[in-house]
N, C-alpha and C. Protein backbone atom coordinates (compact mmCIF):
# COMPACT_ATOMS: atom_id res chain seq x y z
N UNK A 1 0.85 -1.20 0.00
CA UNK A 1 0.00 0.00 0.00
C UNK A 1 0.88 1.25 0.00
N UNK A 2 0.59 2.23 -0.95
CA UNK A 2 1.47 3.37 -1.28
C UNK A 2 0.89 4.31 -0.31
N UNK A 3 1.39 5.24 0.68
CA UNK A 3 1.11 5.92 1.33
C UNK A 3 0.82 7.35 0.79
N UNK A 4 -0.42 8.41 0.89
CA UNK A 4 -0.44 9.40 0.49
C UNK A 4 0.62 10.37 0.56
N UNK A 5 1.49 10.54 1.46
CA UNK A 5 2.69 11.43 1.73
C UNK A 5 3.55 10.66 1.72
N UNK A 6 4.59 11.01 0.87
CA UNK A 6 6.19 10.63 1.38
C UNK A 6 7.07 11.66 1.42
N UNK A 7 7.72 12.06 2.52
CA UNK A 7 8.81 13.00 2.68
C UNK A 7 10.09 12.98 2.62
N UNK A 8 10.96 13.28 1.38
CA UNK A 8 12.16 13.64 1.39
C UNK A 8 12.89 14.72 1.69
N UNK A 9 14.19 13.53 2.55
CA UNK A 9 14.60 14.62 3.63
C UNK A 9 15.63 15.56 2.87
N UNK A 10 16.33 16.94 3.32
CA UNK A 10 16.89 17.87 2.77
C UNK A 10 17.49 18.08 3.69
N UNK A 11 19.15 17.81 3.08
CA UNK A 11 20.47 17.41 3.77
C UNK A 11 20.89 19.09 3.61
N UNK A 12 20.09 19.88 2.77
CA UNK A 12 20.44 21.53 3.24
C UNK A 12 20.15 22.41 4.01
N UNK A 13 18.78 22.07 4.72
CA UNK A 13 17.48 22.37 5.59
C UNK A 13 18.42 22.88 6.73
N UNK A 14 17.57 24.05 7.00
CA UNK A 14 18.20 24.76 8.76
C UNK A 14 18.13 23.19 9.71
N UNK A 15 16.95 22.33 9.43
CA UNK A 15 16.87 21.66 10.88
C UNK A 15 17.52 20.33 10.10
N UNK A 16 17.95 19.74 11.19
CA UNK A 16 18.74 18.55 10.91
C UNK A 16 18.26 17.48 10.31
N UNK A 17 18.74 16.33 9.76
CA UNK A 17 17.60 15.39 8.99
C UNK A 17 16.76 14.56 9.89
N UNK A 18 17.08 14.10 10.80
CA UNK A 18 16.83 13.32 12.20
C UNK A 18 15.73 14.21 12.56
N UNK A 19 15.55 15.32 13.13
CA UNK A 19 14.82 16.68 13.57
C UNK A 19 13.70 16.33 12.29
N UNK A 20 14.16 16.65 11.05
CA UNK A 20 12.69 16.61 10.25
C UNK A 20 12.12 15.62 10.06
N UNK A 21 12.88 14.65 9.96
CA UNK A 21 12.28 13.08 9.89
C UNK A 21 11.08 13.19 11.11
N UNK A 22 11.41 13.19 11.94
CA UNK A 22 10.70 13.01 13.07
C UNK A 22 9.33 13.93 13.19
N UNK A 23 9.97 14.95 12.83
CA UNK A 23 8.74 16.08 12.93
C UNK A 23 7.43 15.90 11.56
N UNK A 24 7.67 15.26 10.82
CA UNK A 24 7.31 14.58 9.62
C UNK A 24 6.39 13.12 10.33
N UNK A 25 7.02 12.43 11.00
CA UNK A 25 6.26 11.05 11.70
C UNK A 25 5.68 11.26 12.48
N UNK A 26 5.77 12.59 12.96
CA UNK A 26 4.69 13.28 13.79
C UNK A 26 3.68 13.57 13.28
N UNK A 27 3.50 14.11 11.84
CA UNK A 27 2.50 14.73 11.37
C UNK A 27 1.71 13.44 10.56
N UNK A 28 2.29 12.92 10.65
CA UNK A 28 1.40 11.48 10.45
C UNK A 28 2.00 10.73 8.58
N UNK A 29 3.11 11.32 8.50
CA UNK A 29 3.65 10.46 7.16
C UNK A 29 4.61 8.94 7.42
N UNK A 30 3.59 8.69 6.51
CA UNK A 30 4.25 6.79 7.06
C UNK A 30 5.56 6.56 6.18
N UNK A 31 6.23 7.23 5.62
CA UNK A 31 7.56 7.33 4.61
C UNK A 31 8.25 8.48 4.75
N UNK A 32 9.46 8.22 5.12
CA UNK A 32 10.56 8.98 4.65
C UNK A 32 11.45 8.35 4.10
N UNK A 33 11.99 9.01 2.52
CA UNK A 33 12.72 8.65 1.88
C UNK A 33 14.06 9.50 2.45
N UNK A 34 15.04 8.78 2.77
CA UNK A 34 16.54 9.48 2.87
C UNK A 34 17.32 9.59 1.73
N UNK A 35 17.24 11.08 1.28
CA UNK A 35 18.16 11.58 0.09
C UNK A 35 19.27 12.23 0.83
N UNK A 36 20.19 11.89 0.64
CA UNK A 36 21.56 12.48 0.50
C UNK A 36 22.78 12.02 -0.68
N UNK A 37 22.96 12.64 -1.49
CA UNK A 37 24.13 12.40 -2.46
C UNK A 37 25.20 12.77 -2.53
N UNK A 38 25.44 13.49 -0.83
CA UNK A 38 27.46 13.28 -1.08
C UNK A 38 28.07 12.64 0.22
N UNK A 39 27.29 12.55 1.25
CA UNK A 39 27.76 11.75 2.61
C UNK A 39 28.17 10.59 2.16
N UNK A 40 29.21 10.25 2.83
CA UNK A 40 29.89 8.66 2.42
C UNK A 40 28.96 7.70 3.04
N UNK A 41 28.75 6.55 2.12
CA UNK A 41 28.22 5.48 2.90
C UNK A 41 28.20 4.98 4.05
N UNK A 42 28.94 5.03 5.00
CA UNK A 42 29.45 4.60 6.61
C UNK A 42 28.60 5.74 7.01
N UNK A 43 28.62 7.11 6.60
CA UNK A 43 28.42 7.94 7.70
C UNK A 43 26.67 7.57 7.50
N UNK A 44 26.12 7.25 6.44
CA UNK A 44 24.81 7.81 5.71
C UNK A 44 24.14 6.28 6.88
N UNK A 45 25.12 5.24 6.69
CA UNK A 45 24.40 4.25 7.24
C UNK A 45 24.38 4.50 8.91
N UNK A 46 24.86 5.25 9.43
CA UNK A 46 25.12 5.24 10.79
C UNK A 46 23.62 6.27 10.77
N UNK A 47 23.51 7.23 9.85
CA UNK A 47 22.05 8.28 10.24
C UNK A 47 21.18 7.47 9.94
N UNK A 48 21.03 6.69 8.75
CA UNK A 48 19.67 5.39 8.27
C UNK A 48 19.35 5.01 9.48
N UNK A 49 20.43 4.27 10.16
CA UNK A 49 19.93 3.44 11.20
C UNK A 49 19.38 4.07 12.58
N UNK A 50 19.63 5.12 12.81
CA UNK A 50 18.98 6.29 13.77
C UNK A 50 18.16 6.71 13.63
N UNK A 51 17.92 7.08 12.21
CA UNK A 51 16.49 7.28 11.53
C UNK A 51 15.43 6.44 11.85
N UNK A 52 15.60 5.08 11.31
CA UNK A 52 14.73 3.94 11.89
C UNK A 52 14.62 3.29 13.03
N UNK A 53 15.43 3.73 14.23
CA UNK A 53 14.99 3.68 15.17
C UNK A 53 14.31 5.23 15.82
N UNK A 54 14.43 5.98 15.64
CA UNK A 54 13.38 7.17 15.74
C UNK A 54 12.30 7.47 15.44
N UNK A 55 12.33 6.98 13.73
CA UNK A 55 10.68 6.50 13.07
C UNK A 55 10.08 5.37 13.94
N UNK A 56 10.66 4.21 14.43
CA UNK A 56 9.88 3.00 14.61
C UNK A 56 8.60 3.10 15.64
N UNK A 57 8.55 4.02 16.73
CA UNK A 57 7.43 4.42 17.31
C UNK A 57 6.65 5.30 16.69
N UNK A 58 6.51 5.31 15.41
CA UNK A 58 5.50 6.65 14.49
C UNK A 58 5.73 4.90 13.75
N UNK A 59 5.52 3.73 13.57
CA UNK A 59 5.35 3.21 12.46
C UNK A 59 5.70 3.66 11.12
N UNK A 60 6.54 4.97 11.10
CA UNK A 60 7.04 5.34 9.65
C UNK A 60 7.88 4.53 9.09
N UNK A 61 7.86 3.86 7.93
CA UNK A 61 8.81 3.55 7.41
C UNK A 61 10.20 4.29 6.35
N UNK A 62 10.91 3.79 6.42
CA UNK A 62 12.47 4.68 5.90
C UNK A 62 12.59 3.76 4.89
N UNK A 63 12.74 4.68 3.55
CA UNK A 63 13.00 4.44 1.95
C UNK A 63 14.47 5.09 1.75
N UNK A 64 14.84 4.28 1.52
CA UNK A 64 16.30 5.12 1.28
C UNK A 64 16.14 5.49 -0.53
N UNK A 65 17.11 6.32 -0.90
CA UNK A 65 16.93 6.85 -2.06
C UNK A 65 18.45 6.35 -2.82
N UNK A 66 18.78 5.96 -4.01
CA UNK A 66 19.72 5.74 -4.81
C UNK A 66 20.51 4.36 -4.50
N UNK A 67 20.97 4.52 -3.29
CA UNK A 67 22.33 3.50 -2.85
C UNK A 67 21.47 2.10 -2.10
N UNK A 68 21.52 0.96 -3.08
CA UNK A 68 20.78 -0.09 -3.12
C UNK A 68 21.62 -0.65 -2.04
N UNK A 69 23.22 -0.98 -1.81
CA UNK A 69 23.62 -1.84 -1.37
C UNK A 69 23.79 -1.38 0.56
N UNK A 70 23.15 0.10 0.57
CA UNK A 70 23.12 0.48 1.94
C UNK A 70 21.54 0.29 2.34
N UNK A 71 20.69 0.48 1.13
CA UNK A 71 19.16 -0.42 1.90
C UNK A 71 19.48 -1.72 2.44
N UNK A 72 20.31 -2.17 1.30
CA UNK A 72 19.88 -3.76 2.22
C UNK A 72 20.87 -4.23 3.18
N UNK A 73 22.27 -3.17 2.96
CA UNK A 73 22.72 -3.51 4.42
C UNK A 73 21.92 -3.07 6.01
N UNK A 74 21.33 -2.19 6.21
CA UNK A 74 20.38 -1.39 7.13
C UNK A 74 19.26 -2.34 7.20
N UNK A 75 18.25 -3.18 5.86
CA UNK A 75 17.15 -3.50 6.07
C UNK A 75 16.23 -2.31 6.48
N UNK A 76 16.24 -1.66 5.18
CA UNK A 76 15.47 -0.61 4.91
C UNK A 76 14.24 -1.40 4.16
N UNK A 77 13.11 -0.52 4.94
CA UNK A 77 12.01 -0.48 4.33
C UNK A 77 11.65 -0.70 2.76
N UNK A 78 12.57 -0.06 2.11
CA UNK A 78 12.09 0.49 0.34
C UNK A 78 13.35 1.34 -0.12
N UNK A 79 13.08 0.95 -1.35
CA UNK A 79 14.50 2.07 -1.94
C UNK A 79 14.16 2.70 -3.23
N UNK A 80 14.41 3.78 -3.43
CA UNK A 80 13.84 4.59 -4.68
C UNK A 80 14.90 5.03 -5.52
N UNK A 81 15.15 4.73 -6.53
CA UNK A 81 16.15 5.04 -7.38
C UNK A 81 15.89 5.49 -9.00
N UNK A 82 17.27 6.38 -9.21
CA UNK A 82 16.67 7.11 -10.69
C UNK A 82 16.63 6.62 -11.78
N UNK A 83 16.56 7.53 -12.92
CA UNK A 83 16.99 6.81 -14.56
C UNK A 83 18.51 6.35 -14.48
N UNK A 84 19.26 7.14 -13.81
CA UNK A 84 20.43 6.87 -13.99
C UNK A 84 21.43 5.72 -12.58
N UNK A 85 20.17 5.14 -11.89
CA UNK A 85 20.65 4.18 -10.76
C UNK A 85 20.75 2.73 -11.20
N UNK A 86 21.06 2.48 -12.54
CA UNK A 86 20.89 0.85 -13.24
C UNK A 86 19.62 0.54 -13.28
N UNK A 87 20.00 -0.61 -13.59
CA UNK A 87 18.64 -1.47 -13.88
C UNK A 87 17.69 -1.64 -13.21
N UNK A 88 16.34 -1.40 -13.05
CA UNK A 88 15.53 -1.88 -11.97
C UNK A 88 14.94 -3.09 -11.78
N UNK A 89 15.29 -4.19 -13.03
CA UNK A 89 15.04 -5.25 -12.70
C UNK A 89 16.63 -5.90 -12.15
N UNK A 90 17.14 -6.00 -12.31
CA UNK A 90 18.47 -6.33 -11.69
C UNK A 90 18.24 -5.31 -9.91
N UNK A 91 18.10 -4.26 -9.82
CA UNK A 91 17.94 -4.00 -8.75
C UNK A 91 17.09 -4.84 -7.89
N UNK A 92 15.62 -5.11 -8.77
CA UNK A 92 15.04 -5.93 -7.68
C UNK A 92 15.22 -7.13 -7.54
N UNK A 93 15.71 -7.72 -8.42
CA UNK A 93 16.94 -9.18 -8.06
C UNK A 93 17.48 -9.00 -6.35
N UNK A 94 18.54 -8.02 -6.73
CA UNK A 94 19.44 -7.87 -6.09
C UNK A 94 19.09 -7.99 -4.45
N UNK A 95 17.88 -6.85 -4.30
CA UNK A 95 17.43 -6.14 -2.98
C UNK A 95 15.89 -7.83 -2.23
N UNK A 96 15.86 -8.23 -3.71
CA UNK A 96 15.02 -9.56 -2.82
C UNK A 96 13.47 -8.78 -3.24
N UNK A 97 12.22 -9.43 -2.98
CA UNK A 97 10.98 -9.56 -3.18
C UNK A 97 10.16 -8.79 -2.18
N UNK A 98 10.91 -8.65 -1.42
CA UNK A 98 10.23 -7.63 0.41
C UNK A 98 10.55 -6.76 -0.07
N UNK A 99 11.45 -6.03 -0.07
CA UNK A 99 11.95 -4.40 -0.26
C UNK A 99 11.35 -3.59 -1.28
N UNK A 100 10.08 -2.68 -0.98
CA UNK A 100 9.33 -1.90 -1.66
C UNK A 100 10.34 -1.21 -2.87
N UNK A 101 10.14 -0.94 -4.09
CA UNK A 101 11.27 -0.53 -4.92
C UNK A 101 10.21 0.79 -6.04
N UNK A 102 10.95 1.57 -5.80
CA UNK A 102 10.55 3.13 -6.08
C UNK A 102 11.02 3.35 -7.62
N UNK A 103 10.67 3.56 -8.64
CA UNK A 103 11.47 4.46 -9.73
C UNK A 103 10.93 5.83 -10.08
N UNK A 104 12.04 6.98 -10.09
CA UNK A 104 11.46 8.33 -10.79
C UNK A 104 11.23 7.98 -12.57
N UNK A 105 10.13 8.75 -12.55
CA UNK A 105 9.63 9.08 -14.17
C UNK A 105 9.72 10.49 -14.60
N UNK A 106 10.62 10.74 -15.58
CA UNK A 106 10.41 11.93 -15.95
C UNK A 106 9.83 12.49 -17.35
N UNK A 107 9.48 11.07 -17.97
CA UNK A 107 8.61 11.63 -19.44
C UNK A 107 7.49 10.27 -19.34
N UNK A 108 6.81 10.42 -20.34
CA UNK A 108 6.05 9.37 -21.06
C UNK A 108 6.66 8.18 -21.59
N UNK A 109 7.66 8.52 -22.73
CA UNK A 109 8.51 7.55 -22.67
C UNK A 109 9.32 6.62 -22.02
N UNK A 110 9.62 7.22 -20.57
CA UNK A 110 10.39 5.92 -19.74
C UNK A 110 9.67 5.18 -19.48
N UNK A 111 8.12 5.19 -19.51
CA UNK A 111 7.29 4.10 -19.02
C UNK A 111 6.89 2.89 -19.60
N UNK A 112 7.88 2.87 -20.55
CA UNK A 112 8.22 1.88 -21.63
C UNK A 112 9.34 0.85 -21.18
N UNK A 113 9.82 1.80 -19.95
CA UNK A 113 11.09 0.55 -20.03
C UNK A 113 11.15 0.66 -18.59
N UNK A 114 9.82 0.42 -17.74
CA UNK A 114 9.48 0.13 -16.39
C UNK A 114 9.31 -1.61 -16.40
N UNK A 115 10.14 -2.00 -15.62
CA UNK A 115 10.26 -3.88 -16.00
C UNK A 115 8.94 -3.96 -14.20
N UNK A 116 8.70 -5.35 -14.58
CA UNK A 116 7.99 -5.91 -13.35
C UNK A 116 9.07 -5.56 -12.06
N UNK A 117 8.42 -5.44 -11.24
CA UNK A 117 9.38 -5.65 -9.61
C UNK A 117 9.28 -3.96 -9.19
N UNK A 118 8.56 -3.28 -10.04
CA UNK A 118 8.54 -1.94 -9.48
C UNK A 118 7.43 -1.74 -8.86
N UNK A 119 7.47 -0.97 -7.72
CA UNK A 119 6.23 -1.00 -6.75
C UNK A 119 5.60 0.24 -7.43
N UNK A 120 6.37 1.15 -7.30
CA UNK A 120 5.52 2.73 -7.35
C UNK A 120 6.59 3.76 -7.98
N UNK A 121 5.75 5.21 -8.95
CA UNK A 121 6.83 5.01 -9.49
C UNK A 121 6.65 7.31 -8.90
N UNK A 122 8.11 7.39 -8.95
CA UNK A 122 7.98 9.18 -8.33
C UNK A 122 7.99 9.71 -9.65
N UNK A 123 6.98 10.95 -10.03
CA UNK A 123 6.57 11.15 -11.18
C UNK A 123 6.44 12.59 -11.52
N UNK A 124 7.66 13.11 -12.31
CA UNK A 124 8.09 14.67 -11.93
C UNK A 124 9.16 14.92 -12.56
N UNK A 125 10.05 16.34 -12.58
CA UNK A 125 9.06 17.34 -11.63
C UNK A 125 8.07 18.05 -12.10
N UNK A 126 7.29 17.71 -10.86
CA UNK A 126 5.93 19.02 -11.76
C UNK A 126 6.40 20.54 -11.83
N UNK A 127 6.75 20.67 -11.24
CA UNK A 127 7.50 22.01 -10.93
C UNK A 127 9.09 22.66 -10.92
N UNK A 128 9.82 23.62 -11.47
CA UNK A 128 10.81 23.32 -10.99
C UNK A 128 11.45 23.67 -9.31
N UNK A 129 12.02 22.85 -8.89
CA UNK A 129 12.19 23.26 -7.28
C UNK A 129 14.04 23.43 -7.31
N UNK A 130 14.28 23.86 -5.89
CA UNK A 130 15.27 24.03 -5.58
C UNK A 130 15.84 23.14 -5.03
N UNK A 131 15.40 22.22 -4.26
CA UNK A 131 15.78 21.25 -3.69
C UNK A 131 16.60 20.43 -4.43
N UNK A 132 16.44 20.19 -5.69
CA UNK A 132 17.19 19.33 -6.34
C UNK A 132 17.79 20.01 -8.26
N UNK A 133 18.73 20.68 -7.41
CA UNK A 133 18.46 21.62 -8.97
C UNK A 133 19.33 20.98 -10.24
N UNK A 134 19.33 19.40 -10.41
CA UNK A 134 19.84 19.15 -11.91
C UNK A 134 18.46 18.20 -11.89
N UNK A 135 17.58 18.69 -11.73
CA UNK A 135 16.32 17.84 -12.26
C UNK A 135 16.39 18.10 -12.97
N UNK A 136 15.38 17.19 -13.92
CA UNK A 136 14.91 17.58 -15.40
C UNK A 136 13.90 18.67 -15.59
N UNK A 137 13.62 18.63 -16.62
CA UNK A 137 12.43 19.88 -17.31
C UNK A 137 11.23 19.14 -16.67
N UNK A 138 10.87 20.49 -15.67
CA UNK A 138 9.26 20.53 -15.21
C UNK A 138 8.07 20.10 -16.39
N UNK A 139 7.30 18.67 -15.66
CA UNK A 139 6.51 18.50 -16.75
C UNK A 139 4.66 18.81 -16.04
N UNK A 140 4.68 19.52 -15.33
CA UNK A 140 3.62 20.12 -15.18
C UNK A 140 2.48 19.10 -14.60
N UNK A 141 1.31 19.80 -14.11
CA UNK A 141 0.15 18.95 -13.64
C UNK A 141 -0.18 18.40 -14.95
N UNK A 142 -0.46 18.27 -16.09
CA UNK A 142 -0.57 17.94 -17.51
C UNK A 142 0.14 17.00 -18.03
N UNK A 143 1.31 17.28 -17.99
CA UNK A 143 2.57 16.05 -17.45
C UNK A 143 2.28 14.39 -17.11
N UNK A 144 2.10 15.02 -15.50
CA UNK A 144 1.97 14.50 -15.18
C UNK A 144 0.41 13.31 -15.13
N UNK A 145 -0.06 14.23 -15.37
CA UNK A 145 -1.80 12.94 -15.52
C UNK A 145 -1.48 12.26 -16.47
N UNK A 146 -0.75 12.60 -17.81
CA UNK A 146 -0.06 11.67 -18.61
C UNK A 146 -0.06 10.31 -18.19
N UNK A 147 1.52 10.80 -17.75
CA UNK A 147 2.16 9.59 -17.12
C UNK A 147 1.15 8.65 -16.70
N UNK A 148 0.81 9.10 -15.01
CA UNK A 148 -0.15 8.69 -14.36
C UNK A 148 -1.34 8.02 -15.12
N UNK A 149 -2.20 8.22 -16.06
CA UNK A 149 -2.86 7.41 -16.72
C UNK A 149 -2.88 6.82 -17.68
N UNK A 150 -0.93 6.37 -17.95
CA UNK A 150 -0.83 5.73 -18.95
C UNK A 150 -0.08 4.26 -18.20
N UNK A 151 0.29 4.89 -16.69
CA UNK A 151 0.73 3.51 -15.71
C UNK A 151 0.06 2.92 -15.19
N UNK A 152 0.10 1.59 -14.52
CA UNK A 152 -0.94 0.75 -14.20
C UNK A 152 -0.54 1.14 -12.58
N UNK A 153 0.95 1.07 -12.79
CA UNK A 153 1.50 1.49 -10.96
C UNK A 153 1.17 2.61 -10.24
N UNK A 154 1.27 2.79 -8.97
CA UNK A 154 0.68 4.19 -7.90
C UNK A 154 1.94 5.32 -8.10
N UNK A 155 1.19 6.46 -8.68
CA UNK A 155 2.01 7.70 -9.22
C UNK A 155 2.15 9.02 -7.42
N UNK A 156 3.52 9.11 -7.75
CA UNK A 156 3.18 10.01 -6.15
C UNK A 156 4.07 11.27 -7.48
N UNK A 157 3.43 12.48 -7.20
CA UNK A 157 3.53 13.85 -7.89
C UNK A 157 5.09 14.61 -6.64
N UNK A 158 5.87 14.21 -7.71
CA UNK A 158 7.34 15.60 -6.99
C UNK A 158 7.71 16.36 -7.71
N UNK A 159 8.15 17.62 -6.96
CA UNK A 159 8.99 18.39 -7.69
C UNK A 159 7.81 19.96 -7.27
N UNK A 160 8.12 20.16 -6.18
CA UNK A 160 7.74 21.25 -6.20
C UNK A 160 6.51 21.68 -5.59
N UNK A 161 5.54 20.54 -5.80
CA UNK A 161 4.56 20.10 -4.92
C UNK A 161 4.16 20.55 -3.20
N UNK A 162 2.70 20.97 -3.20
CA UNK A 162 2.45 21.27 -1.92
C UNK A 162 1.04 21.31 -1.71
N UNK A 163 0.46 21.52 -0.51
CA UNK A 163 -0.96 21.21 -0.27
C UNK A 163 -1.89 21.37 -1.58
N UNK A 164 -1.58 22.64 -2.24
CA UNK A 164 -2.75 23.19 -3.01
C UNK A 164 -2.56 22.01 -4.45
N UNK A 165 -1.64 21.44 -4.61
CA UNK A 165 -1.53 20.39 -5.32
C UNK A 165 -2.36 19.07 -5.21
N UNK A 166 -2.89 18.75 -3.98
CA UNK A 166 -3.37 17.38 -3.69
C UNK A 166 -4.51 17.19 -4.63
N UNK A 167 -5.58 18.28 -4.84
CA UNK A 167 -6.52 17.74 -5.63
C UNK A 167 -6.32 17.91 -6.95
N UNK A 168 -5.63 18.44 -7.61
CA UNK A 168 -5.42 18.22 -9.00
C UNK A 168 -4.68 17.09 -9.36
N UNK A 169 -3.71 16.69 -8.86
CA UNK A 169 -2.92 15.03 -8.54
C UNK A 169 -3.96 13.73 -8.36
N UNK A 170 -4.63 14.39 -7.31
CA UNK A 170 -5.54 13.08 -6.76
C UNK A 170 -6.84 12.63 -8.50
N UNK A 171 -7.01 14.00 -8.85
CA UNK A 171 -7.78 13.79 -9.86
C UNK A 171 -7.37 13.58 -11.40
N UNK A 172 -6.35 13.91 -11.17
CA UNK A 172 -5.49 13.00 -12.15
C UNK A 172 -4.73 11.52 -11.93
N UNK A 173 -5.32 10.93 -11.17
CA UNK A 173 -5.09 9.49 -10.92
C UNK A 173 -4.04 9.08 -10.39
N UNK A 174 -3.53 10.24 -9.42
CA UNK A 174 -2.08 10.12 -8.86
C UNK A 174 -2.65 9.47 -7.12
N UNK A 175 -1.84 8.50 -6.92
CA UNK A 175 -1.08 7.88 -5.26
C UNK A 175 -1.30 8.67 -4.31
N UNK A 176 -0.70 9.81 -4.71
CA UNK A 176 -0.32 10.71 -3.49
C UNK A 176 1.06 11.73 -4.07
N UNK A 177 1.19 12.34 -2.53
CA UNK A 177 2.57 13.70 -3.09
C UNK A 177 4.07 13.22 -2.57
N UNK A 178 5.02 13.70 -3.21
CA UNK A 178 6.21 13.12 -2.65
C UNK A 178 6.70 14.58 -2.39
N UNK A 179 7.18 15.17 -0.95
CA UNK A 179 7.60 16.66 -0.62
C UNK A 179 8.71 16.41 -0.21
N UNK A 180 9.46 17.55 -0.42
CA UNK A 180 11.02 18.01 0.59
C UNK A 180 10.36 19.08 0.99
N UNK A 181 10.71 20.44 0.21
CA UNK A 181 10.78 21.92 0.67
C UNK A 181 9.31 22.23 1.80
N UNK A 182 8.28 21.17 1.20
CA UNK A 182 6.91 22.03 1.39
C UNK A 182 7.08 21.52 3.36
N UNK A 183 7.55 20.72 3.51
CA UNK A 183 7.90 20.38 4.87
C UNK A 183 9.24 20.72 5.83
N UNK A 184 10.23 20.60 4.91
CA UNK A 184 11.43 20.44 5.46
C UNK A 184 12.23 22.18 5.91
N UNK A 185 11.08 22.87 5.01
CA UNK A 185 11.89 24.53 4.98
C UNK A 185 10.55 25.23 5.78
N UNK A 186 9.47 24.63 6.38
CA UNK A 186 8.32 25.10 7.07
C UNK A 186 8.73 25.54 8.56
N UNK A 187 7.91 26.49 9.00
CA UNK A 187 8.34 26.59 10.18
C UNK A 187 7.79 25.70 11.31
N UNK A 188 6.25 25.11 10.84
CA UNK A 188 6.45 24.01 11.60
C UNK A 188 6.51 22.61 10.77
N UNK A 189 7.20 22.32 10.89
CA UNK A 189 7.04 20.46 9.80
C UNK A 189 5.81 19.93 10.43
N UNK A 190 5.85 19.57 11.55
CA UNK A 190 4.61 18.53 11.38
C UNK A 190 3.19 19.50 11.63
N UNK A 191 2.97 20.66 11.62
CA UNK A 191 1.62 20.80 10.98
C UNK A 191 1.55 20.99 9.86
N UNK A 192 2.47 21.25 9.18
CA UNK A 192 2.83 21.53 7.35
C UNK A 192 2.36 19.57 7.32
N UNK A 193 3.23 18.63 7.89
CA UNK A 193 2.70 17.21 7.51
C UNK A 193 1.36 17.38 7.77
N UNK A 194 0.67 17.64 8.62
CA UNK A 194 -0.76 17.86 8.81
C UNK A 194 -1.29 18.07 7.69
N UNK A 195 -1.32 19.27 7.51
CA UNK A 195 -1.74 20.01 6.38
C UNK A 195 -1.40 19.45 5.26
N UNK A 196 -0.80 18.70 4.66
CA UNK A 196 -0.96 18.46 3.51
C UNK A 196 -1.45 16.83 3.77
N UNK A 197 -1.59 15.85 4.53
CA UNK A 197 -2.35 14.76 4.60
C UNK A 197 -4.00 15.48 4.36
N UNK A 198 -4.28 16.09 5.48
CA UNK A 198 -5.91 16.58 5.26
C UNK A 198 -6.13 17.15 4.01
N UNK A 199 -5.32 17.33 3.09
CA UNK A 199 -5.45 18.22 1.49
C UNK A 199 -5.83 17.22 0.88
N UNK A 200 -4.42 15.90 1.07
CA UNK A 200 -4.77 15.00 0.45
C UNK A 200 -6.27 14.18 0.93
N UNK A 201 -6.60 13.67 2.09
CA UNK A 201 -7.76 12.98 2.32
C UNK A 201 -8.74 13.62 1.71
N UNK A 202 -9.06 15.19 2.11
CA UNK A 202 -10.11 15.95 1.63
C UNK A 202 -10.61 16.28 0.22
N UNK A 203 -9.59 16.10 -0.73
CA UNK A 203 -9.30 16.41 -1.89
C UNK A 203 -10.62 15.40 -2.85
């Protein structure tokens, strides 16, 4: 089951990743994906594993993002990886039949070369954001329903995304939202998590 919110954390954010994670499993998101792309592996696995013991009383689960061979050293929840993270059927070889497995979409066309073993796929950016600035070209709410109703899999809308987004997503046949900024740069995270679960339910 794909959860309406998933929050990725932002290794640039005034508050620490641990601090937002938490303040995030407070607000009631059952996923956090851990993005970081320059911490060395040792250090990244020493925060994973702090992470998931901090989430584990919020039942949140921890998705790690890119680095397959530190999900499954940790026994992470799920792992989400890009166009450019290999194969995703060889990934899900690799990571085993349990481990929820994430791919970003950034056109119409990659959804051509989505193999079985993918759970859910991140589908963006709708917007362009700062958080991740060598994304690709913003493909819009338009874009995105594309995608979304040309996949059979649960579409979560990133890139820029925030409350006022939930019902145009939801009605374009999307999962749910995948956020950094709209939480992680808030002054409070977990009523910002609030607030955008009730967008999404209400929507």
């Amino acid at each position: 089951m794909i959860p309406p919110l998933c929050f990725i954390t932002d290794a640039t954010a005034p508050a620490p990743v641990i601090v937002q994670a938490v303040a995030a499993a407070q607000g009631g998101a059952e996923w956090v994906q851990l993005r970081d792309k320059v911490t060395p592996d040792a250090d990244l696995a020493r925060l994973a594993r702090a992470l998931m013991t901090a989430l584990s009383p919020f039942g949140t689960k921890l998705i790690v993002n890119d680095r397959v061979d530190l999900a499954i050293a940790i026994g992470a929840a799920g792992l989400h990886v890009g166009q450019g993270d290999g194969d995703p059927a060889r990934i899900r070889r690799k990571i085993g039949p349990d481990m929820v497995l994430g791919l970003s979409i950034e056109t119409a066309a990659q959804l051509d070369a989505v193999p079985a073993g993918v759970d859910y796929l991140g589908v963006g950016p709708v917007y362009a954001t700062g958080s991740k600035p060598d994304h690709a070209a913003p493909i819009g709410l338009d874009g995105f329903a594309v995608i979304a109703g040309r996949s059979s899999l649960p579409c979560l809308a990133i890139g820029g995304v925030t409350a006022r987004d939930a019902a145009p997503v939801k009605a374009a046949g999307g999962a749910g939202l995948a956020v950094v900024s709209a939480i992680s740069r808030a002054a409070d995270m977990t009523a910002a998590t609030r607030t955008l679960i009730h967008a999404w339910r209400t929507a």
